[in-house]
Protein backbone atom coordinates (compact mmCIF):
# COMPACT_ATOMS: atom_id res chain seq x y z
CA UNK A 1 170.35 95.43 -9.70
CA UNK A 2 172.44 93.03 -7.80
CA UNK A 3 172.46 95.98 -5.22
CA UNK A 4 169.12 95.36 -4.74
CA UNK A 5 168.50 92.21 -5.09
CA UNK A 6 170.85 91.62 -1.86
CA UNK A 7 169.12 94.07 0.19
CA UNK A 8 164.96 92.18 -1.00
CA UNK A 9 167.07 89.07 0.20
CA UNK A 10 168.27 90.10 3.36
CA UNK A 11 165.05 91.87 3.98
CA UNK A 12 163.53 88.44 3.54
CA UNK A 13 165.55 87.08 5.74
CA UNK A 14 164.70 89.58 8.41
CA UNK A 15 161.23 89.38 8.44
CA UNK A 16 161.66 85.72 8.64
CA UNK A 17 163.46 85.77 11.97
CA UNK A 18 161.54 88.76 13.46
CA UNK A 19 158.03 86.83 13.01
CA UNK A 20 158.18 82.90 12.60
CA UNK A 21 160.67 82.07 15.54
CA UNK A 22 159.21 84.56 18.16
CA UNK A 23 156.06 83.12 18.11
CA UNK A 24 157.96 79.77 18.91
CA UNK A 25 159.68 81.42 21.84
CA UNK A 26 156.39 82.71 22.80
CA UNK A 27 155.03 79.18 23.13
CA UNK A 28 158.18 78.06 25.30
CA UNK A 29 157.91 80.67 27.55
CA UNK A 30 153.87 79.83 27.99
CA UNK A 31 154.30 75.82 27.97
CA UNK A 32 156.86 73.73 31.20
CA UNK A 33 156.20 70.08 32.02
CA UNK A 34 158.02 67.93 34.46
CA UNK A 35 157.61 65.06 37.16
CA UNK A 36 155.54 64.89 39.96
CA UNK A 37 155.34 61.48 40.93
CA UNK A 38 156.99 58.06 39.95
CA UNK A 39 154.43 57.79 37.36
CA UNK A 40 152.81 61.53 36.90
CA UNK A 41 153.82 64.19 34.93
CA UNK A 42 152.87 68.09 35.23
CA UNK A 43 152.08 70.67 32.31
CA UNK A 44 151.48 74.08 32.15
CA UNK A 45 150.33 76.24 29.80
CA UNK A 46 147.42 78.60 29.37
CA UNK A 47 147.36 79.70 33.27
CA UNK A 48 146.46 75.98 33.75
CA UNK A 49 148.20 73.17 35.79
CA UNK A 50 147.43 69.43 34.54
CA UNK A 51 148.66 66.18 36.41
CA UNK A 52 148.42 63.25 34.55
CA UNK A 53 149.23 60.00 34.80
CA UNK A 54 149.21 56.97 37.65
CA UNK A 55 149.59 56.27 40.67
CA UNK A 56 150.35 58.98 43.75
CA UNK A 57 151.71 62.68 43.53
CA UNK A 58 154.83 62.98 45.74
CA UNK A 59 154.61 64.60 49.13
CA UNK A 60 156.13 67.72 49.72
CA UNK A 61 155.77 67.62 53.43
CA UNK A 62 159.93 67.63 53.95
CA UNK A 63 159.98 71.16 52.63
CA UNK A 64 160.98 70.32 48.77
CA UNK A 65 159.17 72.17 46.47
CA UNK A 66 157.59 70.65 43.70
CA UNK A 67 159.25 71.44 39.76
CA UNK A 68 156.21 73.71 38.68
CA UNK A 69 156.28 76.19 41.70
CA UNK A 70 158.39 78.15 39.47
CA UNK A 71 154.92 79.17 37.59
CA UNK A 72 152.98 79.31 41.09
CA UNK A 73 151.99 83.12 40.47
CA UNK A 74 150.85 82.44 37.12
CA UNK A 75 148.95 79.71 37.81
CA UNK A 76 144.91 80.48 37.89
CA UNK A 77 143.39 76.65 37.24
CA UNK A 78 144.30 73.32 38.53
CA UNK A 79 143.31 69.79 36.77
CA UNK A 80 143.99 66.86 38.37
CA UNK A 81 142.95 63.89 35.78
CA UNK A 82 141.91 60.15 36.05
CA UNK A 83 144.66 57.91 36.46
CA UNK A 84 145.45 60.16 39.66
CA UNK A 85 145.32 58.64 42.98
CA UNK A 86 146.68 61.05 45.80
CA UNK A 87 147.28 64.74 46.06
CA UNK A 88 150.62 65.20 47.98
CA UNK A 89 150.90 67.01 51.33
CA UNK A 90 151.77 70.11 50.64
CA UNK A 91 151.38 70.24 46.56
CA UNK A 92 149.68 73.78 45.97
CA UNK A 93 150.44 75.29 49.46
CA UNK A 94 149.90 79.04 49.19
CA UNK A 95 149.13 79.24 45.20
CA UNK A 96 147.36 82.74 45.73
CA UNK A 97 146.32 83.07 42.16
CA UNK A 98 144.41 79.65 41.59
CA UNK A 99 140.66 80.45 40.85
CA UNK A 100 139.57 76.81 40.10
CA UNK A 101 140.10 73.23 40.89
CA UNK A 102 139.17 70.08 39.51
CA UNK A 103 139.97 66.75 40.99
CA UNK A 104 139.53 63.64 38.86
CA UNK A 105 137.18 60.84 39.85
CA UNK A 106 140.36 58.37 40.44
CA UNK A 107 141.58 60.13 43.08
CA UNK A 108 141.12 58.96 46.85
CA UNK A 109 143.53 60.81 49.17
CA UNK A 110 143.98 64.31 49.46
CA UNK A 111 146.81 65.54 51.49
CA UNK A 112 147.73 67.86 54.46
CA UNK A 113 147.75 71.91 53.35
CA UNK A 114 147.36 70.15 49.79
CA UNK A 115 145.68 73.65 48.94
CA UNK A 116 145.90 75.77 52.00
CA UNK A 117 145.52 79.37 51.54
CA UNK A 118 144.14 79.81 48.34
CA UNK A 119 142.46 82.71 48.94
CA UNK A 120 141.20 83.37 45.28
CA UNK A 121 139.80 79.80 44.81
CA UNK A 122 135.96 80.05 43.62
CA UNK A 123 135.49 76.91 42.28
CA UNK A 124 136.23 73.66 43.66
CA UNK A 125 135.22 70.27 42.41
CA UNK A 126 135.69 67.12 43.80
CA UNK A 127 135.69 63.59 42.43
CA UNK A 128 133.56 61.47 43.79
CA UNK A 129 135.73 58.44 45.17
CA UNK A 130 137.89 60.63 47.54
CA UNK A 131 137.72 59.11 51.44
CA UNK A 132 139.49 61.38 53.33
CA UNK A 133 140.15 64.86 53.01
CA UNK A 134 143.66 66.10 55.32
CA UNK A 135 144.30 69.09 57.87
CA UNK A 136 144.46 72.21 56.76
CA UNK A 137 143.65 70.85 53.26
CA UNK A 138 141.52 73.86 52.05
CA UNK A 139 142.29 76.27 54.56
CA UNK A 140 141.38 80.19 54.08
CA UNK A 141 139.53 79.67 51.25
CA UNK A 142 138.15 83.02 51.28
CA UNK A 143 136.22 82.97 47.53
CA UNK A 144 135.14 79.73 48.04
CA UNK A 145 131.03 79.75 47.77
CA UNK A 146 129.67 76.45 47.44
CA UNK A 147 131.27 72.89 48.65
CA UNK A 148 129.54 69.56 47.52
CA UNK A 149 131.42 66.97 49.50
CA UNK A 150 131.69 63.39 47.73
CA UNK A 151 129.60 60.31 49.17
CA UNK A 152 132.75 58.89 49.25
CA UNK A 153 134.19 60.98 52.15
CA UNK A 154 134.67 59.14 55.64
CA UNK A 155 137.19 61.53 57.00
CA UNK A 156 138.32 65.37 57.28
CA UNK A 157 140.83 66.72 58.85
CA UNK A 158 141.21 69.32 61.32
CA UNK A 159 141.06 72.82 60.34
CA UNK A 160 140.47 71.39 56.61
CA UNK A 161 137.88 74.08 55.42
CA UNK A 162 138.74 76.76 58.28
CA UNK A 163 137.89 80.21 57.17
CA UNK A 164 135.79 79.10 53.80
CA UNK A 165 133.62 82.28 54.73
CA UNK A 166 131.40 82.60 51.84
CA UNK A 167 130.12 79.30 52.13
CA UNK A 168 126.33 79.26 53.65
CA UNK A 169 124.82 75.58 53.68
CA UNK A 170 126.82 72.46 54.40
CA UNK A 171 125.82 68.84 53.73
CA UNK A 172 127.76 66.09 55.56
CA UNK A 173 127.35 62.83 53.32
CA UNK A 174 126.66 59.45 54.86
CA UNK A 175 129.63 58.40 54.46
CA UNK A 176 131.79 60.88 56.88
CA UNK A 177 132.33 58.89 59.91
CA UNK A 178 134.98 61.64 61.74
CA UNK A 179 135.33 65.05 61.29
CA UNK A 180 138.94 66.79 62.65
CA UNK A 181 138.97 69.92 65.53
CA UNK A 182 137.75 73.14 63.86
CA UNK A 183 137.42 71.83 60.44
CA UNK A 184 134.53 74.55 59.10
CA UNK A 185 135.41 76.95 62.00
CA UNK A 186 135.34 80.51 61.12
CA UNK A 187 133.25 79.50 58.06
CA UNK A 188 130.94 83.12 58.91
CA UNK A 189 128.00 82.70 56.77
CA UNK A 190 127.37 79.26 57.34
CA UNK A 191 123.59 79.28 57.91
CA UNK A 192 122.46 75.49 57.56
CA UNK A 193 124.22 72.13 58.25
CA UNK A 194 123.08 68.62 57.60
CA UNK A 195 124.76 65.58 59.20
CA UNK A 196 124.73 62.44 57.12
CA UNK A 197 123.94 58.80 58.47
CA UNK A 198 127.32 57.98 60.27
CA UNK A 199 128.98 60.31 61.75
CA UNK A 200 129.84 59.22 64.99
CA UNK A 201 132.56 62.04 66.28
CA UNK A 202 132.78 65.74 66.02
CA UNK A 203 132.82 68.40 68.72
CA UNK A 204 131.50 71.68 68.74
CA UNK A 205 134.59 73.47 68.16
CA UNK A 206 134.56 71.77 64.67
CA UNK A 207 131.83 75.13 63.94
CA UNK A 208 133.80 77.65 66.22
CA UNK A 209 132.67 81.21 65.16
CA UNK A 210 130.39 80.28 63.02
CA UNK A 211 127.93 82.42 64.22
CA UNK A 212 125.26 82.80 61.33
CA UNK A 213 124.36 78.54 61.91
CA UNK A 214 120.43 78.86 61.94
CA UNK A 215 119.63 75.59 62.01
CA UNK A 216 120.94 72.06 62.13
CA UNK A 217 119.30 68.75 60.57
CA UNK A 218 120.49 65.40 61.27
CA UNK A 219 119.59 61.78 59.27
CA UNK A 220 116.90 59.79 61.20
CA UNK A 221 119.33 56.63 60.70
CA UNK A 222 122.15 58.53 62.51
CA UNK A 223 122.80 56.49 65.28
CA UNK A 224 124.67 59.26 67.49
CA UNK A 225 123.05 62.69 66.72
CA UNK A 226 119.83 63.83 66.46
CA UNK A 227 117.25 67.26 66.09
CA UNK A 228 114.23 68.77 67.45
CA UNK A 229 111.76 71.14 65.48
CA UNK A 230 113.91 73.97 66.18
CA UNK A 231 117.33 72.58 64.53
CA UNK A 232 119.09 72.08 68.09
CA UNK A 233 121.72 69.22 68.20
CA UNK A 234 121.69 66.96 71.04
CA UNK A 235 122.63 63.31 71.05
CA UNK A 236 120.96 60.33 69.85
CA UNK A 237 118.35 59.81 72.83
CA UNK A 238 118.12 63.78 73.47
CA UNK A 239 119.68 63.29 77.30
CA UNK A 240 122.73 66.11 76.21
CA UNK A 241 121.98 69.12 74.28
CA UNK A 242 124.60 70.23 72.12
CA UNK A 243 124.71 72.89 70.03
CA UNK A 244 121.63 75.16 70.06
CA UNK A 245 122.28 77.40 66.75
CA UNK A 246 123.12 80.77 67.65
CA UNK A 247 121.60 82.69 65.18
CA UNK A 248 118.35 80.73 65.03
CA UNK A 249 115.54 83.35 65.34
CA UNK A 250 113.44 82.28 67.85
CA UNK A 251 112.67 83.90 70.64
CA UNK A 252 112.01 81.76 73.42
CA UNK A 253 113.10 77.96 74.07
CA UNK A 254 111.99 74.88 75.99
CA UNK A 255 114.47 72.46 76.98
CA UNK A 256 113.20 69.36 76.46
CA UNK A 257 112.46 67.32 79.84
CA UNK A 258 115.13 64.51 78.53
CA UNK A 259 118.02 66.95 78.80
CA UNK A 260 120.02 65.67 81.52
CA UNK A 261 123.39 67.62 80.33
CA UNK A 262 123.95 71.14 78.92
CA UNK A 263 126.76 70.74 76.71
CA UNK A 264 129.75 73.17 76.71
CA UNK A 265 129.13 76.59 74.66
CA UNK A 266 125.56 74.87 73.82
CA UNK A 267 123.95 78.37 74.37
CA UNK A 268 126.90 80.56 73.77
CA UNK A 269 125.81 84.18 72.00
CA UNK A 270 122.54 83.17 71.09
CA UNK A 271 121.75 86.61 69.65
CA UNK A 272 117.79 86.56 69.69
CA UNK A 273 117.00 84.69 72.92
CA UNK A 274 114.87 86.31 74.60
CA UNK A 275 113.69 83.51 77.58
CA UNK A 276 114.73 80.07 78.14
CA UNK A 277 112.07 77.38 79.74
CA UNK A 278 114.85 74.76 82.03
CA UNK A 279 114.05 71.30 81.62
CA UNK A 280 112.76 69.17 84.62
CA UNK A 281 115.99 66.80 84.95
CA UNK A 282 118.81 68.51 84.11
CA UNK A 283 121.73 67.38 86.59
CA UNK A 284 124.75 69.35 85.07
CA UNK A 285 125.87 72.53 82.74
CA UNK A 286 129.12 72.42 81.21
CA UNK A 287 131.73 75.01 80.85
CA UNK A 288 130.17 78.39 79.21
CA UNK A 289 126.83 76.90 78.52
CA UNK A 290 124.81 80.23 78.56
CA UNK A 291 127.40 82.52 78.04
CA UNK A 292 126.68 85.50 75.86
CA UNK A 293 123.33 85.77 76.32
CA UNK A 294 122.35 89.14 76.13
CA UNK A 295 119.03 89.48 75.62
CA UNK A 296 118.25 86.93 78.68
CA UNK A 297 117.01 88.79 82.36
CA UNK A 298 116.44 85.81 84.36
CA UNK A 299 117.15 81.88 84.71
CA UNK A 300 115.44 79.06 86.92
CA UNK A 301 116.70 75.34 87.33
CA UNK A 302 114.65 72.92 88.80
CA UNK A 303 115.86 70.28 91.70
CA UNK A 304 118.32 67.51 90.03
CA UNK A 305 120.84 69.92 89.06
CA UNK A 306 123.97 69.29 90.68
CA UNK A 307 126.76 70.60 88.97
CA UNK A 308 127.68 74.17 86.87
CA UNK A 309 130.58 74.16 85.16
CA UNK A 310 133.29 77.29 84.02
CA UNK A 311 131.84 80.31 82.86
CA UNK A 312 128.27 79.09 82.61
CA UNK A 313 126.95 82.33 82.86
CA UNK A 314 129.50 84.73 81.79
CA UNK A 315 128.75 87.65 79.57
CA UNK A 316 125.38 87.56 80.30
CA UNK A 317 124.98 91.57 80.21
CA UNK A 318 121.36 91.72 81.09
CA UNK A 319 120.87 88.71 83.31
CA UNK A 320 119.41 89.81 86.92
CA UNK A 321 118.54 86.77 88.45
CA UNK A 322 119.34 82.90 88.57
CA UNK A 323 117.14 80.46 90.77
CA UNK A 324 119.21 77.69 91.79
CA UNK A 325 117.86 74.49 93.63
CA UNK A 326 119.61 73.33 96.62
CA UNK A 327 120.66 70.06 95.12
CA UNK A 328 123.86 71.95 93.33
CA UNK A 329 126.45 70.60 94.62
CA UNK A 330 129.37 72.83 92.98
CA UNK A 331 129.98 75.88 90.81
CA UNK A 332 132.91 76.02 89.14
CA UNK A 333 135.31 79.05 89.55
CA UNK A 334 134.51 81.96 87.35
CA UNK A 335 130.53 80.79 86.52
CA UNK A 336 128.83 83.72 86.84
């Protein structure tokens, strides 16, 4: 009897050890908090990464990586609560895995390559007193389907939303003043853009191979940038046309009589152009500004125009003749 009384006990025992404490070492292994700023903290558990706290997340532009990249292929959400001011340079550089982000409405800063190269990130939300958004800050975000930018935002940086190619409509919010060198370049089905009140600085480039834009819409209080009927940028008083959009459908265009400058690339690969109508007083075309054009067989300027700039007409495949006045007074090398 004793016999077996030892061996119920130790069985007892056994089953103890094999069943309470693993699920305890279970938990450990899931669950990993740290530091991540003088006064935030990090957690992880669940697939999830939570900074909490005040105050600003350290920077991790001087190569140091932050405690909780050990879990950086495990990770698949990020939470970034209120009490949260900055999101340091570098913080979530190349987390592959993350699917989601939310950013707290405390937050103001975001910071260089913060989240570069997420390319599984589908959902992205952003709090709504952030003012400025840094280079490369959401970089080849290749999931990434629908951005709602804060009317907080005055800045972004360059190449901050490069190669977000899902995305198709973009609304600039009245609050963006300056927007960096190819920020939404390479963002391919971008179809519509809308520029907010104040924006007072962007070039072209900022939309480099984007070439599904269809249409761009500027605020009637916008004191720099304006629209016509067909959704072609020019500035404010319509003397410099832009950007026409180059896969608008139209046909045929008029350039308006008030165009005094083609703008560089402002016709570039306009797919479905068939003819384009030159404006009256049109003195100069910048570098490559009817490049591409393939569907156009013929071009006319009227007298005024005096100067054609690099690669005007290059890559026109089909063009057979151009009607120049005698008022040009130089062609750039390479324009034809």
């Amino acid at each position: 009897m004793k016999k077996n009384k030892f061996i119920s006990i130790l069985l007892a025992v056994i089953l103890a050890i094999t069943f309470v404490p693993v699920s305890g070492l279970v938990a450990s292994a899931e669950t990993d908090t740290g530091f991540c700023g003088e006064n935030l903290t990090w957690i992880f558990e669940d697939e999830t990464l939570t900074i909490s706290g005040t105050g600003d997340m350290n920077s991790y532009a001087d190569g140091r990586l932050p405690e909780y990249s050990t879990h950086k292929n495990s990770i698949k959400k990020v939470v970034i609560c209120d009490g949260v001011t900055s999101v340091g340079a570098y913080a979530f550089k190349s987390y592959q895995k993350v699917e989601e982000i939310t950013i707290s409405n405390t937050v103001e800063e975001i910071g260089a390559y913060s989240f570069y190269n997420m390319s599984k990130l589908e959902n992205l939300t952003l709090g709504n007193n952030i003012t400025s958004i840094g280079e490369y800050a959401f970089n080849s975000a290749f999931e990434l389907k629908q951005l709602s930018l804060p009317n907080s935002l005055v800045t972004i940086g360059k190449f901050a939303f490069s190669n977000a190619r899902l995305i198709e409509e973009l609304k600039l919010p009245d609050s963006l003043t300056t927007i960096g060198d190819y920020a939404f370049s390479y963002c391919m089905n971008l179809r519509k853009i809308h520029i907010g009140a104040n924006l007072s600085l962007f070039l072209m480039r900022t939309f480099q191979g984007c070439n599904a834009i269809s249409e761009i819409r500027v605020s009637e209080e916008n004191e720099n940038y304006s629209n016509d009927n067909y959704g072609v940028l020019f500035n404010k008083d319509k003397t410099k046309l832009l950007f026409y959009p180059s896969a608008a459908t139209f046909e045929h265009y008029k350039i308006p009589d008030s165009v005094q400058i083609v703008g560089a690339s402002a016709f570039a690969d306009s797919e479905n152009l068939k003819s384009i109508t030159s404006g009256e007083n049109i003195k100069e075309i910048e570098s490559s500004g009817f490049c591409g054009l393939d569907n156009i067989t013929s071009l006319e300027f009227y007298r005024g125009l005096e100067k054609i700039g690099i690669s005007s007409f290059q890559n026109c495949k089909n063009l057979e003749s151009i009607v120049l006045p005698d008022t040009v007074k130089s062609i750039d090398k390479a324009a034809f």
